[in-house]
PDB file of N, CA and C in Angstrom:
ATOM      1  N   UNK A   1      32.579   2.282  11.769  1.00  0.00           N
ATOM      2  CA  UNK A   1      31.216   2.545  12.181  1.00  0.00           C
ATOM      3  C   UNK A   1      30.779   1.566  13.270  1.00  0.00           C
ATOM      4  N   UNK A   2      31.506   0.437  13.365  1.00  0.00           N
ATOM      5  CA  UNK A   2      30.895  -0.381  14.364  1.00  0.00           C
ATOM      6  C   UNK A   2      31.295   0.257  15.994  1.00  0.00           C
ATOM      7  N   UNK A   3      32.356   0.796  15.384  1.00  0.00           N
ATOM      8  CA  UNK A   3      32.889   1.166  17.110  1.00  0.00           C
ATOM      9  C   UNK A   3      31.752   2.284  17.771  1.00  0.00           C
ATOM     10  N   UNK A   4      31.475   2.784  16.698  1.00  0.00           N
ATOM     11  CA  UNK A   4      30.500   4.148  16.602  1.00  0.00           C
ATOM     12  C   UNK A   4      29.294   3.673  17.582  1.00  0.00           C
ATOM     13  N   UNK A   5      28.518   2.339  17.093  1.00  0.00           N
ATOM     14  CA  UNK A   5      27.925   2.208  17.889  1.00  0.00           C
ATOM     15  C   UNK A   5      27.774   0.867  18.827  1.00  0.00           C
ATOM     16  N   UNK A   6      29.239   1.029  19.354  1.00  0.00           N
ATOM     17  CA  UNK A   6      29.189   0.176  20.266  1.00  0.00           C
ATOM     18  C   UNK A   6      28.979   0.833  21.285  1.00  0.00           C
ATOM     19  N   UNK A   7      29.406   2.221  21.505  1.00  0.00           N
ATOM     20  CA  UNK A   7      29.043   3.224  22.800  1.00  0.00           C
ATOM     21  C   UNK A   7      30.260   3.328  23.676  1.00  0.00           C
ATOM     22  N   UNK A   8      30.914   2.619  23.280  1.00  0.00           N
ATOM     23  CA  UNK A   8      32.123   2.337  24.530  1.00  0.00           C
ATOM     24  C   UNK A   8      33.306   3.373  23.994  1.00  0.00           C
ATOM     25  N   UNK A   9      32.930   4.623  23.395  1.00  0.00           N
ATOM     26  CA  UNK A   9      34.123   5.599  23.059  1.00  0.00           C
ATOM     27  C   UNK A   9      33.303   7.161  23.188  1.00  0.00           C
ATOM     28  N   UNK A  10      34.362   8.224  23.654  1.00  0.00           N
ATOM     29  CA  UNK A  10      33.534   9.385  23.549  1.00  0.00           C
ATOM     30  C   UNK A  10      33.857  10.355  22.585  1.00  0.00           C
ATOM     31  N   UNK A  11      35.343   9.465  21.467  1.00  0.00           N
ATOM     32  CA  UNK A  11      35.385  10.453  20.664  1.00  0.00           C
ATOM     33  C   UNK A  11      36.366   9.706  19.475  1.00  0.00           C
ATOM     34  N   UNK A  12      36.493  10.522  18.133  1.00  0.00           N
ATOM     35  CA  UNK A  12      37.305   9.841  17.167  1.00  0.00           C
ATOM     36  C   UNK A  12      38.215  10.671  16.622  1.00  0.00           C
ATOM     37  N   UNK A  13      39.495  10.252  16.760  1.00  0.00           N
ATOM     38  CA  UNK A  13      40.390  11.257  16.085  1.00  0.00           C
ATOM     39  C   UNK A  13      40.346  10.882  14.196  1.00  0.00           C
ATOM     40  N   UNK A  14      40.293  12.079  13.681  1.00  0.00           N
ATOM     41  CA  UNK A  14      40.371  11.279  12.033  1.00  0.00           C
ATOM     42  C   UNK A  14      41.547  12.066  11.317  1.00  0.00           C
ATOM     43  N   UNK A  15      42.315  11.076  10.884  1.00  0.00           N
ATOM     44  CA  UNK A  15      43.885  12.013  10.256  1.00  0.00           C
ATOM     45  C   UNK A  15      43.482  11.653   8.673  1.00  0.00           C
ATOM     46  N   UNK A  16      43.477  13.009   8.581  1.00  0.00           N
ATOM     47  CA  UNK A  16      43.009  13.067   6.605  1.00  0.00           C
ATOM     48  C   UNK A  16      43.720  14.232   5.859  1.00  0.00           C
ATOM     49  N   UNK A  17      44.409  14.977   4.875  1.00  0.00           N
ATOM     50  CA  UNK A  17      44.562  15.535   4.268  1.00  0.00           C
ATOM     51  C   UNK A  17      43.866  16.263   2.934  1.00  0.00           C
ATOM     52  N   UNK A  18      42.220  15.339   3.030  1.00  0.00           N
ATOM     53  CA  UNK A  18      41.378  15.095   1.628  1.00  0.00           C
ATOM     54  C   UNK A  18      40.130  15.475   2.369  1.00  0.00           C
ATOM     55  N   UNK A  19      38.900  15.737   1.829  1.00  0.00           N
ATOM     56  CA  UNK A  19      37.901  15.961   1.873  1.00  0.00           C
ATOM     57  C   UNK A  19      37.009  14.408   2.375  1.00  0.00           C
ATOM     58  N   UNK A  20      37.656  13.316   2.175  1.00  0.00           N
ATOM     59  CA  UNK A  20      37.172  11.918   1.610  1.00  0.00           C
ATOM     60  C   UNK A  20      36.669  11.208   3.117  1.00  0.00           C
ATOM     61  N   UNK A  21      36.852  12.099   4.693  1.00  0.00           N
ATOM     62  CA  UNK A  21      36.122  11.770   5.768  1.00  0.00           C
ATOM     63  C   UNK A  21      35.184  12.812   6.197  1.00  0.00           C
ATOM     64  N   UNK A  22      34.771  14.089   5.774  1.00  0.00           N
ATOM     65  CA  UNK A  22      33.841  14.724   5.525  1.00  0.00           C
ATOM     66  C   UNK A  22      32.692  14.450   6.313  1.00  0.00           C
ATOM     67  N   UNK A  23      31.927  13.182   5.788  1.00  0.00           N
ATOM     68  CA  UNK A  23      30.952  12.879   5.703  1.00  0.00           C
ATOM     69  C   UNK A  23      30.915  12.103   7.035  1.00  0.00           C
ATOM     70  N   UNK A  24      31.967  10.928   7.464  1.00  0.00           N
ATOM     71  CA  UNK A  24      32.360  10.349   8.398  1.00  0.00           C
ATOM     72  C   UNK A  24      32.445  11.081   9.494  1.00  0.00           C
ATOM     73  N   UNK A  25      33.126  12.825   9.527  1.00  0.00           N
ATOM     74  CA  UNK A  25      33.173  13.597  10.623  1.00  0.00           C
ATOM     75  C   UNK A  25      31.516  13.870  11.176  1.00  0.00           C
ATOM     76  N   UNK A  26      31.091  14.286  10.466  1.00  0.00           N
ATOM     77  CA  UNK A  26      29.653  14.856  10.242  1.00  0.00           C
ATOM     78  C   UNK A  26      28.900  13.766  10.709  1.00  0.00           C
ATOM     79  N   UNK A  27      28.688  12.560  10.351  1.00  0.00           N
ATOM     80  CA  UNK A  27      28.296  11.151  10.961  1.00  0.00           C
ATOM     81  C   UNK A  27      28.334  10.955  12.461  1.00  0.00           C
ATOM     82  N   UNK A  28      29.512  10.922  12.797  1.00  0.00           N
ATOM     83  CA  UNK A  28      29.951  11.133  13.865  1.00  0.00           C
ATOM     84  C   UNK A  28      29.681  12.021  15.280  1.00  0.00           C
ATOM     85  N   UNK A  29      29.576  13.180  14.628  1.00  0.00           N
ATOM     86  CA  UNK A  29      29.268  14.225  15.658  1.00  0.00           C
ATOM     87  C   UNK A  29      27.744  14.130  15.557  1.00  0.00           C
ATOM     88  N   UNK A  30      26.947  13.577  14.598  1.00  0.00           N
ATOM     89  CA  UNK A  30      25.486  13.791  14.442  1.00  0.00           C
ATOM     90  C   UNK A  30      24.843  12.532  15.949  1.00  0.00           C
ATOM     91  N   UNK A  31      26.324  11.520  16.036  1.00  0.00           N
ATOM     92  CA  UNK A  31      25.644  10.755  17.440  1.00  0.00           C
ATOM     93  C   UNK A  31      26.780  11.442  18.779  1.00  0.00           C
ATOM     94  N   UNK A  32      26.608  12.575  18.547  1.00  0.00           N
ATOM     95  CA  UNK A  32      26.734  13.619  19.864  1.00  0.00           C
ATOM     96  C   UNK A  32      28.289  13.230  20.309  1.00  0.00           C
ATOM     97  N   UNK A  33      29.558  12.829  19.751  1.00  0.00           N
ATOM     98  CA  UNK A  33      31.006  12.075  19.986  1.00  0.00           C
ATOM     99  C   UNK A  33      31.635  13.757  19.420  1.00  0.00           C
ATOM    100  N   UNK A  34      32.720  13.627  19.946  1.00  0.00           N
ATOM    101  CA  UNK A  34      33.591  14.104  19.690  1.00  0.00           C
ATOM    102  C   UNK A  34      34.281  13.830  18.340  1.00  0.00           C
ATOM    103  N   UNK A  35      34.686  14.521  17.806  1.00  0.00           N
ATOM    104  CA  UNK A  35      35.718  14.284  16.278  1.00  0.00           C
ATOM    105  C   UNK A  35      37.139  15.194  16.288  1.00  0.00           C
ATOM    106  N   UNK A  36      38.212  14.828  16.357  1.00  0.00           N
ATOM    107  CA  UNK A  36      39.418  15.793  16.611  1.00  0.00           C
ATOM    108  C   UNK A  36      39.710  15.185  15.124  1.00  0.00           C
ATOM    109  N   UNK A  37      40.123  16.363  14.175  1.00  0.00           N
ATOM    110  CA  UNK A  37      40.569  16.114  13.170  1.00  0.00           C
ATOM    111  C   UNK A  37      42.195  16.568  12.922  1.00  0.00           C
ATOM    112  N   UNK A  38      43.415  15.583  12.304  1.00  0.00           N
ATOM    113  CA  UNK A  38      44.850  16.047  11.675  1.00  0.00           C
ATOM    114  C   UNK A  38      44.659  16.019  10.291  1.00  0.00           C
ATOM    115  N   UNK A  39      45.543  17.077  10.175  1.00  0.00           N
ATOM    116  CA  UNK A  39      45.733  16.747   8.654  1.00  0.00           C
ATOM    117  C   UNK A  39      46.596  17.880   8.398  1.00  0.00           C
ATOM    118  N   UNK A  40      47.076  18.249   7.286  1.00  0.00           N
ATOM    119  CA  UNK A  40      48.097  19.493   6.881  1.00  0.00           C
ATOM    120  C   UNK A  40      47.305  20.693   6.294  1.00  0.00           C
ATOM    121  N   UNK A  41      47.965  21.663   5.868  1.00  0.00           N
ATOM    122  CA  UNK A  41      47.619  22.883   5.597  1.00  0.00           C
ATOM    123  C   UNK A  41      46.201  22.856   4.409  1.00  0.00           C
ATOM    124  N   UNK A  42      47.021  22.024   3.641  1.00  0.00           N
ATOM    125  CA  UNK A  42      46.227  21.773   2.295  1.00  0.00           C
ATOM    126  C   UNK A  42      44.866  21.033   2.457  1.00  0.00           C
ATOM    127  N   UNK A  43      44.264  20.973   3.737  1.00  0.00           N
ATOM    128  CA  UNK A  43      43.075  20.020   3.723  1.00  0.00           C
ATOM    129  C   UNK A  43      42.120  21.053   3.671  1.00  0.00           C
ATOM    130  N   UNK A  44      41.009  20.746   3.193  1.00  0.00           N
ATOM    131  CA  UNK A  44      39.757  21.071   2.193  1.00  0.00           C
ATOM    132  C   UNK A  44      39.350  21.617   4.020  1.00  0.00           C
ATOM    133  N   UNK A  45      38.603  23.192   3.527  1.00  0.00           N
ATOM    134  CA  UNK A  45      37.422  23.777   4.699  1.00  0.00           C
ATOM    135  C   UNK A  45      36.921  22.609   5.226  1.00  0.00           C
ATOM    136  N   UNK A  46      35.956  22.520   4.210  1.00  0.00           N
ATOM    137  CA  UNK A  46      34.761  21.118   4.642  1.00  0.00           C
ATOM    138  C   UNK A  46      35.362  20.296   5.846  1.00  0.00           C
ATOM    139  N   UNK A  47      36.474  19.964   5.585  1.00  0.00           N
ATOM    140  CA  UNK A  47      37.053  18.445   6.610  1.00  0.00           C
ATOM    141  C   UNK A  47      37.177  19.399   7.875  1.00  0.00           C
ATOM    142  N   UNK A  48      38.002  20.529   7.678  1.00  0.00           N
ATOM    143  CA  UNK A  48      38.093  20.955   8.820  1.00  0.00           C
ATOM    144  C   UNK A  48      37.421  21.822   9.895  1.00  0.00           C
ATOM    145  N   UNK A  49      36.402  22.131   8.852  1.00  0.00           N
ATOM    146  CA  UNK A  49      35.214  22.837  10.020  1.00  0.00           C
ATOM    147  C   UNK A  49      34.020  21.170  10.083  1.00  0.00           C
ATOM    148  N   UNK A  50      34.025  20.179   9.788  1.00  0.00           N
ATOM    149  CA  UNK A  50      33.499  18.849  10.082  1.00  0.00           C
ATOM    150  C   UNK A  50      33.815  18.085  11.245  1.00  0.00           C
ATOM    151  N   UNK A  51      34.695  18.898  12.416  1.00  0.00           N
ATOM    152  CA  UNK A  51      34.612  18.222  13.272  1.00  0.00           C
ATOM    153  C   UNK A  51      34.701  19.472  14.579  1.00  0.00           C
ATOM    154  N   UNK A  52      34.966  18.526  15.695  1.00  0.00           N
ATOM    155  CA  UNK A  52      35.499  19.814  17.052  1.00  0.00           C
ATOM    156  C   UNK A  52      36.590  20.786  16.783  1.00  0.00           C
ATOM    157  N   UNK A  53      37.448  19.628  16.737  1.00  0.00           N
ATOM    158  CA  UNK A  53      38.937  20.812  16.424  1.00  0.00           C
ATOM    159  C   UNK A  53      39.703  20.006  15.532  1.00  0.00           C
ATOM    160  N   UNK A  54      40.482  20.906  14.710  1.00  0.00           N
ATOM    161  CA  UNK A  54      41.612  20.388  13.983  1.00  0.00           C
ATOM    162  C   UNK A  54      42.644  21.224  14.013  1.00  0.00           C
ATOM    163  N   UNK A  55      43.702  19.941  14.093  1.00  0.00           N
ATOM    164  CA  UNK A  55      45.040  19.943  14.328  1.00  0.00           C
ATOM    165  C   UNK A  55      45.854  19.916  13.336  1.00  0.00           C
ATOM    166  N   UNK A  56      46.587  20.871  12.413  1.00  0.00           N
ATOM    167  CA  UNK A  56      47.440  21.035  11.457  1.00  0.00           C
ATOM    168  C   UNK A  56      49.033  20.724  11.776  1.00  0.00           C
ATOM    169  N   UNK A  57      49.413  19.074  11.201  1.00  0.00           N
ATOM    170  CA  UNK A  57      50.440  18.457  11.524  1.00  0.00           C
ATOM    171  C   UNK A  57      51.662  19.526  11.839  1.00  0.00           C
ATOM    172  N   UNK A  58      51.383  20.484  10.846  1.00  0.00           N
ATOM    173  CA  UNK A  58      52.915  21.247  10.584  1.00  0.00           C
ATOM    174  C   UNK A  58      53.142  21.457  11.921  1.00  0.00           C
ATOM    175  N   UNK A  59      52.145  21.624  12.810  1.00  0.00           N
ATOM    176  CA  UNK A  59      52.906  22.344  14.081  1.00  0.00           C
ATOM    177  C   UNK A  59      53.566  21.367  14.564  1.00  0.00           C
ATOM    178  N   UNK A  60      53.202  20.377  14.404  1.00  0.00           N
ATOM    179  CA  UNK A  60      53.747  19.056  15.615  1.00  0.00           C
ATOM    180  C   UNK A  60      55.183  18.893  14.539  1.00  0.00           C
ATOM    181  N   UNK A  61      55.761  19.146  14.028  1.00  0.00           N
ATOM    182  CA  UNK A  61      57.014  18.756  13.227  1.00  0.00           C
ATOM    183  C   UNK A  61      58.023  20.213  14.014  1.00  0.00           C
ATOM    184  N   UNK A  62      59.135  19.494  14.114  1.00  0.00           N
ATOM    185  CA  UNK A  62      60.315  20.376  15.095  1.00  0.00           C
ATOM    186  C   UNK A  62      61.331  20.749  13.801  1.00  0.00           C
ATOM    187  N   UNK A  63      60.094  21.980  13.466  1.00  0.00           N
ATOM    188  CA  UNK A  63      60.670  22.755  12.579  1.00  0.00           C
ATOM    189  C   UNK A  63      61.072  24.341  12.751  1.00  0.00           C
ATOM    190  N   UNK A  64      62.429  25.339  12.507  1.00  0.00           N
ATOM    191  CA  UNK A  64      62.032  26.465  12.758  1.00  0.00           C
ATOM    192  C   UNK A  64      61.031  27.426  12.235  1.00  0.00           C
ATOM    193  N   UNK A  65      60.213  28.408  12.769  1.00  0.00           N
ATOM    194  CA  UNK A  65      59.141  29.109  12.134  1.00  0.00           C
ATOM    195  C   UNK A  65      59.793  30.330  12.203  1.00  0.00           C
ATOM    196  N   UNK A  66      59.416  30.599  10.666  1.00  0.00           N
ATOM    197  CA  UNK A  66      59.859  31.948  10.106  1.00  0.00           C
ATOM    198  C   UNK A  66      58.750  32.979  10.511  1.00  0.00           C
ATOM    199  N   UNK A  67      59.943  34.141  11.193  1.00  0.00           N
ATOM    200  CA  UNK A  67      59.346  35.552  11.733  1.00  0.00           C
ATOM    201  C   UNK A  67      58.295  36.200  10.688  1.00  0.00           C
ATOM    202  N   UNK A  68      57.248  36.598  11.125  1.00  0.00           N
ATOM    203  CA  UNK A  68      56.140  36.660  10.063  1.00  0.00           C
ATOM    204  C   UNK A  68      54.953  36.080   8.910  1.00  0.00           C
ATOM    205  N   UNK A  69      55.590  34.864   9.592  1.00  0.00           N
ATOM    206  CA  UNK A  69      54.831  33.656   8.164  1.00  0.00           C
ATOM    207  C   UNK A  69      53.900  33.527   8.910  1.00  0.00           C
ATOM    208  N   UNK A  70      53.026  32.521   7.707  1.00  0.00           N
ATOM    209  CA  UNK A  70      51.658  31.829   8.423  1.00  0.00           C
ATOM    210  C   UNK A  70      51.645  31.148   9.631  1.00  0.00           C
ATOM    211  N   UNK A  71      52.335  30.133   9.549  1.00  0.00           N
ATOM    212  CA  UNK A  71      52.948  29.119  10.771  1.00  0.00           C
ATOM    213  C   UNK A  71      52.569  30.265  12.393  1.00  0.00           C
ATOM    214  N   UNK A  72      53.728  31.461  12.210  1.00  0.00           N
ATOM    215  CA  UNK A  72      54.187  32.337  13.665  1.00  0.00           C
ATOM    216  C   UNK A  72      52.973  33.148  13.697  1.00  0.00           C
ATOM    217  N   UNK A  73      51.930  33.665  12.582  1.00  0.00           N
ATOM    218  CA  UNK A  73      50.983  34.369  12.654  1.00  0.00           C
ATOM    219  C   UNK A  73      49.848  33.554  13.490  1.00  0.00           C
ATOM    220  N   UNK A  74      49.641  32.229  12.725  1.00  0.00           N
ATOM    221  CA  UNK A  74      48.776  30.929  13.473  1.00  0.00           C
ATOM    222  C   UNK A  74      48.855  30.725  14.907  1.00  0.00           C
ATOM    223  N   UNK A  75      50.622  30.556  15.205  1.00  0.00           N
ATOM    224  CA  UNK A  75      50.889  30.597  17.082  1.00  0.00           C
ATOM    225  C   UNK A  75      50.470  32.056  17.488  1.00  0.00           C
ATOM    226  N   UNK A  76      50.782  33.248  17.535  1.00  0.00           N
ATOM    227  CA  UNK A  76      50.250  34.244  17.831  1.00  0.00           C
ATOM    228  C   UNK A  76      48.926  34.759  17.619  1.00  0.00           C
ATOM    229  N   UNK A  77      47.933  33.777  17.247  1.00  0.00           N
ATOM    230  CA  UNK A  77      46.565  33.922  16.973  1.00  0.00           C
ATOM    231  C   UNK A  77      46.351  32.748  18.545  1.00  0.00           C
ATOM    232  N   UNK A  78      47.003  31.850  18.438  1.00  0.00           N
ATOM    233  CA  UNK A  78      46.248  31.220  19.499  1.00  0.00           C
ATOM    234  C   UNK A  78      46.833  31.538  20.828  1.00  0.00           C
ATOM    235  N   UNK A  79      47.738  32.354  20.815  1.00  0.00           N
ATOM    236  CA  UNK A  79      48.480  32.580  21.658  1.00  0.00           C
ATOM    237  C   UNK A  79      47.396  33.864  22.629  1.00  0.00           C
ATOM    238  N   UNK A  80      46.527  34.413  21.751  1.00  0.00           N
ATOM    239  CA  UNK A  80      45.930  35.428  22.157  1.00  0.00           C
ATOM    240  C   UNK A  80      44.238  35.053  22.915  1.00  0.00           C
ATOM    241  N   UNK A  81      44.009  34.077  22.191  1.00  0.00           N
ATOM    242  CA  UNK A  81      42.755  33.251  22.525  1.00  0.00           C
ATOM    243  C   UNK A  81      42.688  33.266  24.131  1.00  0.00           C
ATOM    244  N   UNK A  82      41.057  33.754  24.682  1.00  0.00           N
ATOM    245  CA  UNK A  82      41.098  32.963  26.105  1.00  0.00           C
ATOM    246  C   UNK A  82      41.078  31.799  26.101  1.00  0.00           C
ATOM    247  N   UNK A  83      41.913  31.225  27.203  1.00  0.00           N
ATOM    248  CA  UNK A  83      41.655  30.082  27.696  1.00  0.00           C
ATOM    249  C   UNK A  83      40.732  29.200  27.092  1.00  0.00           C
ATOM    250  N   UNK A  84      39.200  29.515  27.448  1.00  0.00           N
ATOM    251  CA  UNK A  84      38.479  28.772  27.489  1.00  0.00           C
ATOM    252  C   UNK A  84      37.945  28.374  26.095  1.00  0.00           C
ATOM    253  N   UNK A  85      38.164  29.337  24.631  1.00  0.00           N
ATOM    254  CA  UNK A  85      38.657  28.958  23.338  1.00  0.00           C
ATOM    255  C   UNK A  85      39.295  28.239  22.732  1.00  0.00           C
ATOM    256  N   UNK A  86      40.237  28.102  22.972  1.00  0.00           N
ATOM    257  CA  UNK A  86      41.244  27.478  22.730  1.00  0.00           C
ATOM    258  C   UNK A  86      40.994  26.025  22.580  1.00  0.00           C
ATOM    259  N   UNK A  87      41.420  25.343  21.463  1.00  0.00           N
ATOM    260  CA  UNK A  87      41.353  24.065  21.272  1.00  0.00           C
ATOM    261  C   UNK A  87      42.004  23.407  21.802  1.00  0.00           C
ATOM    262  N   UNK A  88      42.880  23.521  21.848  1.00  0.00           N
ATOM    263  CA  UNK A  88      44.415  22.981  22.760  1.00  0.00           C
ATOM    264  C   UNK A  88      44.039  22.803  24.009  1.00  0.00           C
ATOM    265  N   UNK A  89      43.782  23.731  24.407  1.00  0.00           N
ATOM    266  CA  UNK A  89      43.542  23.566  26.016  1.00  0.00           C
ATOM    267  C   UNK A  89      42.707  22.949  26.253  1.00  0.00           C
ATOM    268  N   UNK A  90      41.170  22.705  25.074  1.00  0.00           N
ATOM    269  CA  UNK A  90      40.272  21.537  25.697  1.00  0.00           C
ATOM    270  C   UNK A  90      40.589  20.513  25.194  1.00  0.00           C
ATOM    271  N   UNK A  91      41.625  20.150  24.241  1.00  0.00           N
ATOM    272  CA  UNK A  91      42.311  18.889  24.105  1.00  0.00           C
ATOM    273  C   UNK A  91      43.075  18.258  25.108  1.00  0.00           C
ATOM    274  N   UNK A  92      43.709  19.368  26.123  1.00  0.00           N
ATOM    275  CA  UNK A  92      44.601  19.069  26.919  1.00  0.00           C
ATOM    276  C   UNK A  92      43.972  18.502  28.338  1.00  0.00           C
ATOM    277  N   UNK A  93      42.899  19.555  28.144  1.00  0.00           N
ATOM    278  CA  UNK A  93      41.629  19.057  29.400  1.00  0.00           C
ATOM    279  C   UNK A  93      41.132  17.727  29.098  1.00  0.00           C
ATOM    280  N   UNK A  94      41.080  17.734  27.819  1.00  0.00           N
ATOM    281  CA  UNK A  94      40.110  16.278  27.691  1.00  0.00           C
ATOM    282  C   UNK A  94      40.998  15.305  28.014  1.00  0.00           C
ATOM    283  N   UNK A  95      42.453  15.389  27.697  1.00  0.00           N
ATOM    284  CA  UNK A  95      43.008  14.250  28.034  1.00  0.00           C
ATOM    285  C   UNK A  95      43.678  13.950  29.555  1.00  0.00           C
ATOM    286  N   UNK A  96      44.216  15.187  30.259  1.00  0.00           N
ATOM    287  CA  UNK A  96      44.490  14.874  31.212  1.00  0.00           C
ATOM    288  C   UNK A  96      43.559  14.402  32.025  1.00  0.00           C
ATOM    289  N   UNK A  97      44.525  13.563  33.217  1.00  0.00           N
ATOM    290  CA  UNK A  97      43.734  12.651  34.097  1.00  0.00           C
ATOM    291  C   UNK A  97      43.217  13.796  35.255  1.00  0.00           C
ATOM    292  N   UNK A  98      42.280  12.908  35.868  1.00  0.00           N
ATOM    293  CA  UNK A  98      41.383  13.765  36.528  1.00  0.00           C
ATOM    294  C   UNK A  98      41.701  14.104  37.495  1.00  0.00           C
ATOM    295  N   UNK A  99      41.455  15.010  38.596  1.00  0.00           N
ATOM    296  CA  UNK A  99      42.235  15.555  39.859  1.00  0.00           C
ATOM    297  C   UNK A  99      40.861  14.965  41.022  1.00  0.00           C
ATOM    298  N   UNK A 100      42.010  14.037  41.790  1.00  0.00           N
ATOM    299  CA  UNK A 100      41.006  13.309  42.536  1.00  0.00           C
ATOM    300  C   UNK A 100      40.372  14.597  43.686  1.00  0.00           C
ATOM    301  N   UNK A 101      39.889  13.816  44.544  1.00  0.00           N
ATOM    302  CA  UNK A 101      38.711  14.654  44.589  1.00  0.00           C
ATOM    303  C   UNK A 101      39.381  15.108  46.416  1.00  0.00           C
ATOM    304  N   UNK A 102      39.317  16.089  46.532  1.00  0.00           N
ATOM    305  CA  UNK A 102      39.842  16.883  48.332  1.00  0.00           C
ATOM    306  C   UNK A 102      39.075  16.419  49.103  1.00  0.00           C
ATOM    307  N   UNK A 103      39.219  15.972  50.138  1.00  0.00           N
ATOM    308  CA  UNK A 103      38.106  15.319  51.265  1.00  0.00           C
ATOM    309  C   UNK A 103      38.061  16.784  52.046  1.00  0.00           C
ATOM    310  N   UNK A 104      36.546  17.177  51.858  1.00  0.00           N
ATOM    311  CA  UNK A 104      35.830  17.879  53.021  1.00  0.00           C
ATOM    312  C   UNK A 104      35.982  18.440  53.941  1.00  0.00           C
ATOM    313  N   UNK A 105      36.551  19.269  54.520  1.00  0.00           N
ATOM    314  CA  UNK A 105      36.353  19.198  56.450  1.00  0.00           C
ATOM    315  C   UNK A 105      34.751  18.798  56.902  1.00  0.00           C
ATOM    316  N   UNK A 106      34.962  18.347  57.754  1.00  0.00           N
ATOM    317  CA  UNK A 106      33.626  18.092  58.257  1.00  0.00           C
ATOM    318  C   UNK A 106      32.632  19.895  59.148  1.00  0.00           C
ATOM    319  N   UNK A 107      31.417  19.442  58.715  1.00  0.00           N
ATOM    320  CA  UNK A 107      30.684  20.472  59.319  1.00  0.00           C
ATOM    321  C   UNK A 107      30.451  20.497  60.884  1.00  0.00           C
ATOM    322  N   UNK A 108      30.793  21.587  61.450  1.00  0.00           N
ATOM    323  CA  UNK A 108      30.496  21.724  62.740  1.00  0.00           C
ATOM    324  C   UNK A 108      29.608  22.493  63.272  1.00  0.00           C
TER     325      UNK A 108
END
């Protein structure tokens, strides 16, 4: 909580599997920050609609996904998402570095 309000961050990642940062997500976003939540399959609604987006470890593990399961149904759900939905992609936005800026032609 101190970092919370030191001001000097625009967002908090929270890796939980339990219901038990909930309240902490919710805290959080109530002073206008970002909250990216991990955790696995088994984590409680609550935690995971308590922040921006959450990230379900299983994907990040270099595992094969079985034709038809939850896992390949989950990628083909986001696979379908526009762009501008997509969590991923504003994770990816948020983190990549910024594209400096094109100098002008001048007006004539």
């Amino acid at each position: 909580m101190d970092v919370l309000h030191t001001g000097s961050v625009d967002g908090f990642c929270l890796g939980s599997s339990d219901s038990d940062f909930t309240r902490l997500a919710t805290r959080i976003r109530e002073a206008e920050l970002v909250v990216y939540g991990f955790g696995e399959r088994k984590t409680p609604e609550p935690f995971v609609a308590a922040g921006d987006t959450f990230v379900y470890t299983e994907i990040l593990r270099n595992v094969p996904v079985k034709a038809g399961g939850r896992v390949a149904q989950a990628q083909a759900n986001i696979a379908q998402r526009p762009e501008r939905n997509c969590p991923r992609r504003r994770l990816d936005q948020a983190v990549s570095p910024a594209q400096p800026e094109q100098p002008q032609p001048p007006v004539v």
